[in-house]
C-alpha atoms as a PDB file:
ATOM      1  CA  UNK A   1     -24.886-184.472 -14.221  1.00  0.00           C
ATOM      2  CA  UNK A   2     -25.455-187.502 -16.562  1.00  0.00           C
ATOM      3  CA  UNK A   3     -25.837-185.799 -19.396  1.00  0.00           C
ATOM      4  CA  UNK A   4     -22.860-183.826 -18.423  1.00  0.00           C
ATOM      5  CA  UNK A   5     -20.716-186.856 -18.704  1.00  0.00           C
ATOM      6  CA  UNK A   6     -21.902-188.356 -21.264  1.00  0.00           C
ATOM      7  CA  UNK A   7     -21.063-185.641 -23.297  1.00  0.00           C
ATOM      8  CA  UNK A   8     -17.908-185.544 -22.116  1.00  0.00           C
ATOM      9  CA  UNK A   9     -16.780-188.787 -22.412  1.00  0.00           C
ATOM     10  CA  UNK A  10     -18.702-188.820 -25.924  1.00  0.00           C
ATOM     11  CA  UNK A  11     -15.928-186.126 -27.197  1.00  0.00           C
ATOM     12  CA  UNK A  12     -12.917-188.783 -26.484  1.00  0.00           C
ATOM     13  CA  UNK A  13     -11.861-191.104 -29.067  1.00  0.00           C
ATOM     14  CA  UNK A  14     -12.835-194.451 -29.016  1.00  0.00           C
ATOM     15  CA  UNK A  15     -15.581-194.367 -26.627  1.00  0.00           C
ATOM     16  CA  UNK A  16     -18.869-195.285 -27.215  1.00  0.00           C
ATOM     17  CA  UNK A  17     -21.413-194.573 -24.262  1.00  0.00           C
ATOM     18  CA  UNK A  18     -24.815-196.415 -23.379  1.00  0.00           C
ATOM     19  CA  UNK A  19     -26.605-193.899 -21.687  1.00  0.00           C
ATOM     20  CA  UNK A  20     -29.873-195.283 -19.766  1.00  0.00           C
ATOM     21  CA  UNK A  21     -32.934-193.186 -19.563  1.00  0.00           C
ATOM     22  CA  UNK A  22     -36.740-194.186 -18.350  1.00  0.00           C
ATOM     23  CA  UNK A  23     -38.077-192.828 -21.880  1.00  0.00           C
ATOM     24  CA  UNK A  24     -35.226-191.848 -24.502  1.00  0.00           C
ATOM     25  CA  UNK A  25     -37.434-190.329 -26.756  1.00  0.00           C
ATOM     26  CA  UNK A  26     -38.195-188.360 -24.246  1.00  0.00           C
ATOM     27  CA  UNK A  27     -34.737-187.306 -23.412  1.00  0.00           C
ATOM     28  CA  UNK A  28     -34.665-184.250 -26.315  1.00  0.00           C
ATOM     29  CA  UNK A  29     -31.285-183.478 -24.772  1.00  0.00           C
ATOM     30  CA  UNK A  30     -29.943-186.746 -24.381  1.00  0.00           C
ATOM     31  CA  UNK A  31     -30.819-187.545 -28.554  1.00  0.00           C
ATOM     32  CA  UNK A  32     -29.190-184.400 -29.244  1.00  0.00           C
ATOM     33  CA  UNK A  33     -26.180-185.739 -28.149  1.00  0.00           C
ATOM     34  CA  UNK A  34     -26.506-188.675 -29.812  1.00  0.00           C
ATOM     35  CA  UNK A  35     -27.581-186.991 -33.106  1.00  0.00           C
ATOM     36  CA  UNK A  36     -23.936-185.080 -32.281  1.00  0.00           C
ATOM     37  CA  UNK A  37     -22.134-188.124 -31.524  1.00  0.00           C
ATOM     38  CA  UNK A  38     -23.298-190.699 -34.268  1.00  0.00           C
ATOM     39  CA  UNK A  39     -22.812-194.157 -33.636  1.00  0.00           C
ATOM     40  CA  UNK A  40     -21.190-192.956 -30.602  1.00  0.00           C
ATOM     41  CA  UNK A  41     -23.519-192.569 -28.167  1.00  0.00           C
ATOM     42  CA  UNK A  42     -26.617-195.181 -27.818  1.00  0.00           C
ATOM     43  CA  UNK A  43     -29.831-193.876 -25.472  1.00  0.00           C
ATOM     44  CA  UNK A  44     -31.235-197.002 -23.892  1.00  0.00           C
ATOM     45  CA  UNK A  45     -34.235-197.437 -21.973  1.00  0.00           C
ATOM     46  CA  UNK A  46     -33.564-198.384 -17.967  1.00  0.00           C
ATOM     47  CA  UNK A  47     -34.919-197.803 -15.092  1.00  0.00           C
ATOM     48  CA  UNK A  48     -33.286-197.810 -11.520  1.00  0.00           C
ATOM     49  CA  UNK A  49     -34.044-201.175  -9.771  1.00  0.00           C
ATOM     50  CA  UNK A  50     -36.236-202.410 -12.300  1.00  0.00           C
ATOM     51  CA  UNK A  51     -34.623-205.963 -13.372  1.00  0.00           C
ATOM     52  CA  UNK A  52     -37.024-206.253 -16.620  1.00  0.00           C
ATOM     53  CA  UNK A  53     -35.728-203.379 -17.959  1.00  0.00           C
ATOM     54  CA  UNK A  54     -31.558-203.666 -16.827  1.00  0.00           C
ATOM     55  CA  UNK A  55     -31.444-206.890 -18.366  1.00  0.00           C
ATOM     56  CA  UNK A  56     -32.909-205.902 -22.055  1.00  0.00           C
ATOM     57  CA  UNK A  57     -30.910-203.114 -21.839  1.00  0.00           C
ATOM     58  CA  UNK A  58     -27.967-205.296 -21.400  1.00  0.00           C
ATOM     59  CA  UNK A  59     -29.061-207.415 -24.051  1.00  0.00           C
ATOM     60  CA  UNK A  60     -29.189-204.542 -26.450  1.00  0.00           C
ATOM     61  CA  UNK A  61     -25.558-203.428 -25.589  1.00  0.00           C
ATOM     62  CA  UNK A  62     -24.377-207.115 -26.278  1.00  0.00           C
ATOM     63  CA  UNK A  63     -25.670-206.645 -29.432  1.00  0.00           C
ATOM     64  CA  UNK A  64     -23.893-203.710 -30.411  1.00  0.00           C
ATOM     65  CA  UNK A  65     -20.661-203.977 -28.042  1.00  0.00           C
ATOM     66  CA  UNK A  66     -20.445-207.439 -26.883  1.00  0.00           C
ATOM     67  CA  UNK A  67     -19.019-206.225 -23.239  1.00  0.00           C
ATOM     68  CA  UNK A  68     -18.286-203.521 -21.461  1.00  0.00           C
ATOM     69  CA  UNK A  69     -15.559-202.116 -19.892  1.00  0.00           C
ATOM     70  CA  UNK A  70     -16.820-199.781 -17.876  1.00  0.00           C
ATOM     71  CA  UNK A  71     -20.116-199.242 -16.401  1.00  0.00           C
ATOM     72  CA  UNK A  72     -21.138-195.980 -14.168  1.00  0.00           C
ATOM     73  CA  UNK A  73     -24.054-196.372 -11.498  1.00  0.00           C
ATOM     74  CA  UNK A  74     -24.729-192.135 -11.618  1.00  0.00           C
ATOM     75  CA  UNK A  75     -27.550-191.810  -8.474  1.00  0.00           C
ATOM     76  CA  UNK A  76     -29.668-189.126  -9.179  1.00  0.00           C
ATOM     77  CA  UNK A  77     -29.327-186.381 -11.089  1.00  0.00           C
ATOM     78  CA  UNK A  78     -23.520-190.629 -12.287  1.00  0.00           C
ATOM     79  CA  UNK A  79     -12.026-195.377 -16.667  1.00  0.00           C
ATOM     80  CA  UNK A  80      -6.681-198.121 -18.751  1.00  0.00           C
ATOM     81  CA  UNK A  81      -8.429-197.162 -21.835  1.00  0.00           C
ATOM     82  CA  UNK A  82     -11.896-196.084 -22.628  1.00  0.00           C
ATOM     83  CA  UNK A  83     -13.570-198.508 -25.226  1.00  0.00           C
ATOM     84  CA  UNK A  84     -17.475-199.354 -23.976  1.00  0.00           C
ATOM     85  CA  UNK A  85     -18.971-197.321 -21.364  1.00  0.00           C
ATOM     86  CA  UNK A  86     -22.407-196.991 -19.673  1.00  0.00           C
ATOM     87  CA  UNK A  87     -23.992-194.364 -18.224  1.00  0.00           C
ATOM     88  CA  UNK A  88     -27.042-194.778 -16.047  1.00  0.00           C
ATOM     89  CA  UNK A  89     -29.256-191.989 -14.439  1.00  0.00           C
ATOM     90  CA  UNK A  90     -31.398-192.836 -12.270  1.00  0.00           C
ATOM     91  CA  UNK A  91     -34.570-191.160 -11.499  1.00  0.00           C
ATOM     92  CA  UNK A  92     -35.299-188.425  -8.615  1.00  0.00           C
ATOM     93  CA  UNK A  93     -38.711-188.713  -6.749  1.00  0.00           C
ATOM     94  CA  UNK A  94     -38.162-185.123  -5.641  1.00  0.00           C
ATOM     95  CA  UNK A  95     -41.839-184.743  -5.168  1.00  0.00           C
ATOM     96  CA  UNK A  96     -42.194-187.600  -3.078  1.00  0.00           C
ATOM     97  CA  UNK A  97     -38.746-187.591  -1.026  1.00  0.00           C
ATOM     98  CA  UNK A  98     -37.608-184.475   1.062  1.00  0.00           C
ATOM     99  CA  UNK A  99     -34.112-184.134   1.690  1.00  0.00           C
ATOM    100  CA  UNK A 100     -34.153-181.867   4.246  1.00  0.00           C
ATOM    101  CA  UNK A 101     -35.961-184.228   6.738  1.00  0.00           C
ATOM    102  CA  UNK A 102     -34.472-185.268   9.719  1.00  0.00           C
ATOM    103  CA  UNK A 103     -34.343-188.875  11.003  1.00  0.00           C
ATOM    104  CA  UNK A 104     -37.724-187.987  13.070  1.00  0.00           C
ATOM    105  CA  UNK A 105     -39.223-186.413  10.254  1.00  0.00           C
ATOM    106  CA  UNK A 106     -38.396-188.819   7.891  1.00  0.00           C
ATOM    107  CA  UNK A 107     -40.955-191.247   6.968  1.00  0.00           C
ATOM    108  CA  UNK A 108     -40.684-195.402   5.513  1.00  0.00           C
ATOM    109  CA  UNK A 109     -41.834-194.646   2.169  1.00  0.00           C
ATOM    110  CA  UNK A 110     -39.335-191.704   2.020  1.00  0.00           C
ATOM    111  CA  UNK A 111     -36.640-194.118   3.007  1.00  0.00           C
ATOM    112  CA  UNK A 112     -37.916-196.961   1.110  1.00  0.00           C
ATOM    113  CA  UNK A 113     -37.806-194.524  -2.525  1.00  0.00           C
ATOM    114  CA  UNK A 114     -34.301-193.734  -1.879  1.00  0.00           C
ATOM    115  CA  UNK A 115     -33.024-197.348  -1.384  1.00  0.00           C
ATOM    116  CA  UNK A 116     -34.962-198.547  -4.206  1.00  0.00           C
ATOM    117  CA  UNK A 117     -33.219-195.678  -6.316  1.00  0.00           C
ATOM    118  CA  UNK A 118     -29.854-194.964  -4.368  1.00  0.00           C
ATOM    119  CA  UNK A 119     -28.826-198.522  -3.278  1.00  0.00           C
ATOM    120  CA  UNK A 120     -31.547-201.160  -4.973  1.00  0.00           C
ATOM    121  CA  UNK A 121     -30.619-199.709  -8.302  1.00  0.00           C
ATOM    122  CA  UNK A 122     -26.758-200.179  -8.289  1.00  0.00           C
ATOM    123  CA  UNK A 123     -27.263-203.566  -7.282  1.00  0.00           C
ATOM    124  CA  UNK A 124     -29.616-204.447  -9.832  1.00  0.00           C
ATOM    125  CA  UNK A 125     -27.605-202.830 -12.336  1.00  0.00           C
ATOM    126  CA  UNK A 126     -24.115-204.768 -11.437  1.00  0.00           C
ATOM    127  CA  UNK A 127     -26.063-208.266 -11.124  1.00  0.00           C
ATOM    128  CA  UNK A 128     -27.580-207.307 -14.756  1.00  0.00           C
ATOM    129  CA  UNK A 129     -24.452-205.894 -16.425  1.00  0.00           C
ATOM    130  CA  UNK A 130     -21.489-208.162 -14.906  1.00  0.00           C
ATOM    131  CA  UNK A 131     -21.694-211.250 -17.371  1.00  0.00           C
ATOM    132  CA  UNK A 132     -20.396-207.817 -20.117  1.00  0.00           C
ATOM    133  CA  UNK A 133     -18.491-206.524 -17.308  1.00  0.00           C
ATOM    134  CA  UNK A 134     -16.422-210.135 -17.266  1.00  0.00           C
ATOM    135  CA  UNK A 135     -15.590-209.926 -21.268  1.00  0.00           C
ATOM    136  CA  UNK A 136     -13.734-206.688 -20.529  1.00  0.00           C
ATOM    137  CA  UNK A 137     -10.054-207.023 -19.588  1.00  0.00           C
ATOM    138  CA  UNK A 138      -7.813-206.519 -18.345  1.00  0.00           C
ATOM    139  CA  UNK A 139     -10.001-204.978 -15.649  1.00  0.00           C
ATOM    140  CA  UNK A 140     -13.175-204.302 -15.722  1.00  0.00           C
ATOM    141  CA  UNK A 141     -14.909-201.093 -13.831  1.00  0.00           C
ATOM    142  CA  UNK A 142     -18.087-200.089 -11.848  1.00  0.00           C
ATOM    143  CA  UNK A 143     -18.083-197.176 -10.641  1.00  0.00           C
ATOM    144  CA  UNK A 144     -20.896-195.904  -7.952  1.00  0.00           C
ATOM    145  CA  UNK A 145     -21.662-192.071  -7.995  1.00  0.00           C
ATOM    146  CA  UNK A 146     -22.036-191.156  -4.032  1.00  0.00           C
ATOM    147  CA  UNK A 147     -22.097-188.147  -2.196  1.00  0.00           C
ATOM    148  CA  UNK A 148     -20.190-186.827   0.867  1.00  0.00           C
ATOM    149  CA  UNK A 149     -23.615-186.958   3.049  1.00  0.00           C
ATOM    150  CA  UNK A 150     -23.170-190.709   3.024  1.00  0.00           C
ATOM    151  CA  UNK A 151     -19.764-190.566   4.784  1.00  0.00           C
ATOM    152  CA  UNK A 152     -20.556-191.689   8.525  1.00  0.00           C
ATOM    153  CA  UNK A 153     -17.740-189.502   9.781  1.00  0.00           C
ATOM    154  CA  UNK A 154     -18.986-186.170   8.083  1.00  0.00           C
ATOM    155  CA  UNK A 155     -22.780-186.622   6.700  1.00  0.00           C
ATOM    156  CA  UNK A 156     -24.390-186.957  10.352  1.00  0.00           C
ATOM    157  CA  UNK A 157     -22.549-183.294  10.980  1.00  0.00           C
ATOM    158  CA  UNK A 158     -24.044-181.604   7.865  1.00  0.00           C
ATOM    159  CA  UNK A 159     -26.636-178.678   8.926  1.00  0.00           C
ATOM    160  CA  UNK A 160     -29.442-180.196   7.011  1.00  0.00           C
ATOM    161  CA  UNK A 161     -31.818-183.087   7.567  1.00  0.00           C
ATOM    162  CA  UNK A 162     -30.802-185.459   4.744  1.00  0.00           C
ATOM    163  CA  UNK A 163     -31.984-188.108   6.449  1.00  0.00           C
ATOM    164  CA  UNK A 164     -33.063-190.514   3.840  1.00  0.00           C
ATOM    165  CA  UNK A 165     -30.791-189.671   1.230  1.00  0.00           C
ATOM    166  CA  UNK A 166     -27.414-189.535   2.980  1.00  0.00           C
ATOM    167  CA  UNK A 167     -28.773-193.153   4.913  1.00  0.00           C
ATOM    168  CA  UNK A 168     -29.046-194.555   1.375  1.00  0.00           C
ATOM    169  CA  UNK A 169     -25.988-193.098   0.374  1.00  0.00           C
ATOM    170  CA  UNK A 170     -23.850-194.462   3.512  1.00  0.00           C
ATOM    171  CA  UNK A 171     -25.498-197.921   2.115  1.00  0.00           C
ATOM    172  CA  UNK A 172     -24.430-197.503  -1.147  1.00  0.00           C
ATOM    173  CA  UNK A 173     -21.105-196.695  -0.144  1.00  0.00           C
ATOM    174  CA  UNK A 174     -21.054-200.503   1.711  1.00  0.00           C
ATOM    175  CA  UNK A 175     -22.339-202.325  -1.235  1.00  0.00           C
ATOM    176  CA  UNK A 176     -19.702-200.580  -3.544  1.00  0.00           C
ATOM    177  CA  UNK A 177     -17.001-201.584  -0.631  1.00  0.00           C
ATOM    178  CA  UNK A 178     -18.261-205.004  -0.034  1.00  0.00           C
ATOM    179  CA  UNK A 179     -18.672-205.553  -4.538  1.00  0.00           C
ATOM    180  CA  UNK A 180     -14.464-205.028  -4.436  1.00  0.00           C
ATOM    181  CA  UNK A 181     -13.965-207.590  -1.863  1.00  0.00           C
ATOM    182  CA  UNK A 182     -16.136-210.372  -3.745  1.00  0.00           C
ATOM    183  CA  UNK A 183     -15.194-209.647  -7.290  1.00  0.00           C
ATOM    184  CA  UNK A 184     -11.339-210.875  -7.342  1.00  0.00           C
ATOM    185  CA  UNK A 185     -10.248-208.080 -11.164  1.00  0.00           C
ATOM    186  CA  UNK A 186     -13.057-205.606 -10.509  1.00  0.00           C
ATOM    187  CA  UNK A 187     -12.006-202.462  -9.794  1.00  0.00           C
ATOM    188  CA  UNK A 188     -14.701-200.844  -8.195  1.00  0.00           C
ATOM    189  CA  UNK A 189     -15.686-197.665  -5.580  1.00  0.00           C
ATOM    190  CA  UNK A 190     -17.981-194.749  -4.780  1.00  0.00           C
ATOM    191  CA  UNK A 191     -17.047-191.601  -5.792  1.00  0.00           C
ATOM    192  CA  UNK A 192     -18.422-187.720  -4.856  1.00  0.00           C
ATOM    193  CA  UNK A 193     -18.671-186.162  -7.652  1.00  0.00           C
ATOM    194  CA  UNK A 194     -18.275-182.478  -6.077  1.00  0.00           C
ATOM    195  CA  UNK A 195     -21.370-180.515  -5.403  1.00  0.00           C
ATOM    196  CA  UNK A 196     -22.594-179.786  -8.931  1.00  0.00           C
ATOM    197  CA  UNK A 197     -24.352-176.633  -9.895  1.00  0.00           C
ATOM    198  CA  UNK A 198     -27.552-178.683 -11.575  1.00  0.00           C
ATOM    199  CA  UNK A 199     -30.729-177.064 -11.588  1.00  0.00           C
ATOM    200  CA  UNK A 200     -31.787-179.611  -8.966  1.00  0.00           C
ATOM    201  CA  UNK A 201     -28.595-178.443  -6.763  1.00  0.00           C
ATOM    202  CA  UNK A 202     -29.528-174.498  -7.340  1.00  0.00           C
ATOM    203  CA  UNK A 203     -33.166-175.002  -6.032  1.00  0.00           C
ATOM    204  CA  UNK A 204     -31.619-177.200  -2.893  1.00  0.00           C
ATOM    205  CA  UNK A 205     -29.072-174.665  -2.193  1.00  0.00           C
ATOM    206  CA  UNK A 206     -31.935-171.198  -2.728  1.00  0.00           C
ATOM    207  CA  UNK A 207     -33.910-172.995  -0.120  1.00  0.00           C
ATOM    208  CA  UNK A 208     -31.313-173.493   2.697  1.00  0.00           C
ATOM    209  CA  UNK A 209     -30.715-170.978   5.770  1.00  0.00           C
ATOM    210  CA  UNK A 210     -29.060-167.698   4.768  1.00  0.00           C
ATOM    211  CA  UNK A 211     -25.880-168.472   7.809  1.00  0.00           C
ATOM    212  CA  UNK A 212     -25.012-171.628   5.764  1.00  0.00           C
ATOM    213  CA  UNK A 213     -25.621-170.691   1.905  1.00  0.00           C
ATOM    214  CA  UNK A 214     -21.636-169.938   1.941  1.00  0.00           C
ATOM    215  CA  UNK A 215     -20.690-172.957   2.941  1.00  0.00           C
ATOM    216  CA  UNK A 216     -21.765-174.505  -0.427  1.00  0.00           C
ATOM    217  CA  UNK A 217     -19.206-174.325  -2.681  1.00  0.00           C
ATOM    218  CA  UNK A 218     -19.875-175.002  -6.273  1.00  0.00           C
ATOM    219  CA  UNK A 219     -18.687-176.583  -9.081  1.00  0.00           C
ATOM    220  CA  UNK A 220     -19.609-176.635 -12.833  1.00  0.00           C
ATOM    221  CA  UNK A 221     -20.816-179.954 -14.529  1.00  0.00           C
ATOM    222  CA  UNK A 222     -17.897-179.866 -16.782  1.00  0.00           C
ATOM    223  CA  UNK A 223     -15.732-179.496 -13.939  1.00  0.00           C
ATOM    224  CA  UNK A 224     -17.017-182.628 -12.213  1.00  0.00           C
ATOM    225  CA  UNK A 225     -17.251-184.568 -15.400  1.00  0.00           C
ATOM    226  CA  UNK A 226     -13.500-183.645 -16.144  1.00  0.00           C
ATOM    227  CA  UNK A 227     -12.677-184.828 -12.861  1.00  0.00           C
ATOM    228  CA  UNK A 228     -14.424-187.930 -12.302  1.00  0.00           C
ATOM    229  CA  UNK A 229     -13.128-189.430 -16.008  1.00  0.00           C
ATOM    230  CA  UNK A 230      -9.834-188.499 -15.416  1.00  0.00           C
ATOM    231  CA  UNK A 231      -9.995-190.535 -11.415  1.00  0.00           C
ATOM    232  CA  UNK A 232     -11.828-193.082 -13.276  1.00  0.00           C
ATOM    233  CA  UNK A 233      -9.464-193.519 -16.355  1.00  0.00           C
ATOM    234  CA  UNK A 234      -6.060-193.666 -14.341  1.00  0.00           C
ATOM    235  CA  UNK A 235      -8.182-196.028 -11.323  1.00  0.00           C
ATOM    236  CA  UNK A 236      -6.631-199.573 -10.885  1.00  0.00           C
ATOM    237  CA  UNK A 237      -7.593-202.131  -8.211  1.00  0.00           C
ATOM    238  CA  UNK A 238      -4.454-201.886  -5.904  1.00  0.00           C
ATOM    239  CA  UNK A 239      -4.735-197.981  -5.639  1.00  0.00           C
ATOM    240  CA  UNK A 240      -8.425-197.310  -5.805  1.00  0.00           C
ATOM    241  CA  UNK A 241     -10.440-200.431  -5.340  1.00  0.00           C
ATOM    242  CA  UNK A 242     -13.015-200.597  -2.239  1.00  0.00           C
ATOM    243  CA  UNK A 243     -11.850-196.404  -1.165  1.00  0.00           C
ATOM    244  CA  UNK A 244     -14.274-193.821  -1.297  1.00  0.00           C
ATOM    245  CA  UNK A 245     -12.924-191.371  -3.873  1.00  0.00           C
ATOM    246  CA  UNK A 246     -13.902-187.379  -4.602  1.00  0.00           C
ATOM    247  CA  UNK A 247     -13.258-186.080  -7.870  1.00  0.00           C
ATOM    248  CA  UNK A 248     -10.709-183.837  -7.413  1.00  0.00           C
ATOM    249  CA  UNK A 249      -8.989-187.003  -6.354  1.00  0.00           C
ATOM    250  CA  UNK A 250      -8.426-186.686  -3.053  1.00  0.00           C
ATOM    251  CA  UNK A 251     -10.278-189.824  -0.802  1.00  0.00           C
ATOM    252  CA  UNK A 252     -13.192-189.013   1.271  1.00  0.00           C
ATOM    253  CA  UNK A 253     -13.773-189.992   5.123  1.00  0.00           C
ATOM    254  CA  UNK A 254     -15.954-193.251   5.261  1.00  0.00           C
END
């Protein structure tokens, strides 16, 4: 889904994208695009939650952009005028963390690796990237990538455990809230960005109960990523600040 973005946002004129990685010279797709997009897009090295590593990363976009207008928090896979923007993947523990666990099954270190990922990280990476954030104006955005599992009125419903990711996601979804409400210009808010035909999706969704298989409908990356810069372009603070948002633009039950 990152990369998916990024390359979309990479194709629009006067962008240039930061896009966070554990190891970018690792990321062989992720300097592809960059080897596409020259001067365009910048891989960075970040990790979720880690402060060391937000805060040179920061320093390394100061360098080259001196703010930023726009940074994306994009858990686990993610605008006026696009000038600076940031993406930021974080990074899945899949082999440690099962979704599918219910709140019996679930166990502290499961919950503990998705809030250090899902809701540790996005703080981290506001407190890191706001002094850039507050040379942008007129108004600055950060935008949290949720999910629909953290909404309290329809995640607890879902047939499927979820119980430490859609808990860190409802949390998320509170810090995003509660960042609007102390940062008087910011336009901030979670958004779902659809349920995105990744690989990661297509294994969750070949391993769930034949009676509900149907009831996942999805969508393409460029169909999210379409979606989500267009919401996040046209945003402003009186119409979208503190909601939860979906990408097809309609706002999603807290």
């Amino acid at each position: 889904m990152g990369l998916g973005l990024a390359a979309a946002l990479a194709a629009r004129p006067q962008v240039v994208v930061f896009a966070g990685a554990r190891n970018p010279s690792a990321a062989t797709e992720l300097q592809a695009l960059a080897r596409s997009f020259p001067g365009k897009v910048h891989p960075i090295k970040l990790i979720s939650s880690d402060q060391e590593t937000n805060v040179a990363a920061v320093e390394e976009i100061k360098k080259v952009a001196g703010r930023l207008d726009v940074v994306i928090a994009n858990a686990g896979q993610l605008f006026a005028s696009f000038v600076r923007l940031q993406i930021l993947k974080k990074v899945k523990y899949s082999a440690i963390c099962d979704v599918f666990s219910t709140i019996q099954e679930t166990t502290p270190d499961e919950l503990r690796t998705h809030f250090d990922v899902n809701v540790v990280g996005p703080q981290v990476l506001f407190q890191a990237t706001y002094p850039l954030l507050k040379a942008s104006t007129p108004a600055p955005k950060f935008i949290v990538i949720s999910s629909i599992a953290g909404s309290l009125a329809l995640g607890p419903g879902m047939p499927v455990g979820n119980g430490a990711y859609a808990i860190s996601k409802a949390a998320v979804n509170y810090l995003a809230r509660k960042l609007h409400f102390e940062n008087e210009g910011l336009i901030c808010f979670p958004i779902h960005p659809g349920t995105v035909a990744t690989d990661g999706m297509l294994s969750f969704v070949a391993k769930l109960d034949e009676s509900i298989k149907g009831l996942v409908q999805l969508i393409t990356t460029e169909e999210s990523a379409a979606g989500l810069v267009k919401i996040i372009e046209e945003s402003t603070r009186e119409k979208d600040g503190g909601e939860f948002l979906v990408y097809d633009g309609t706002k999603a039950a807290w």
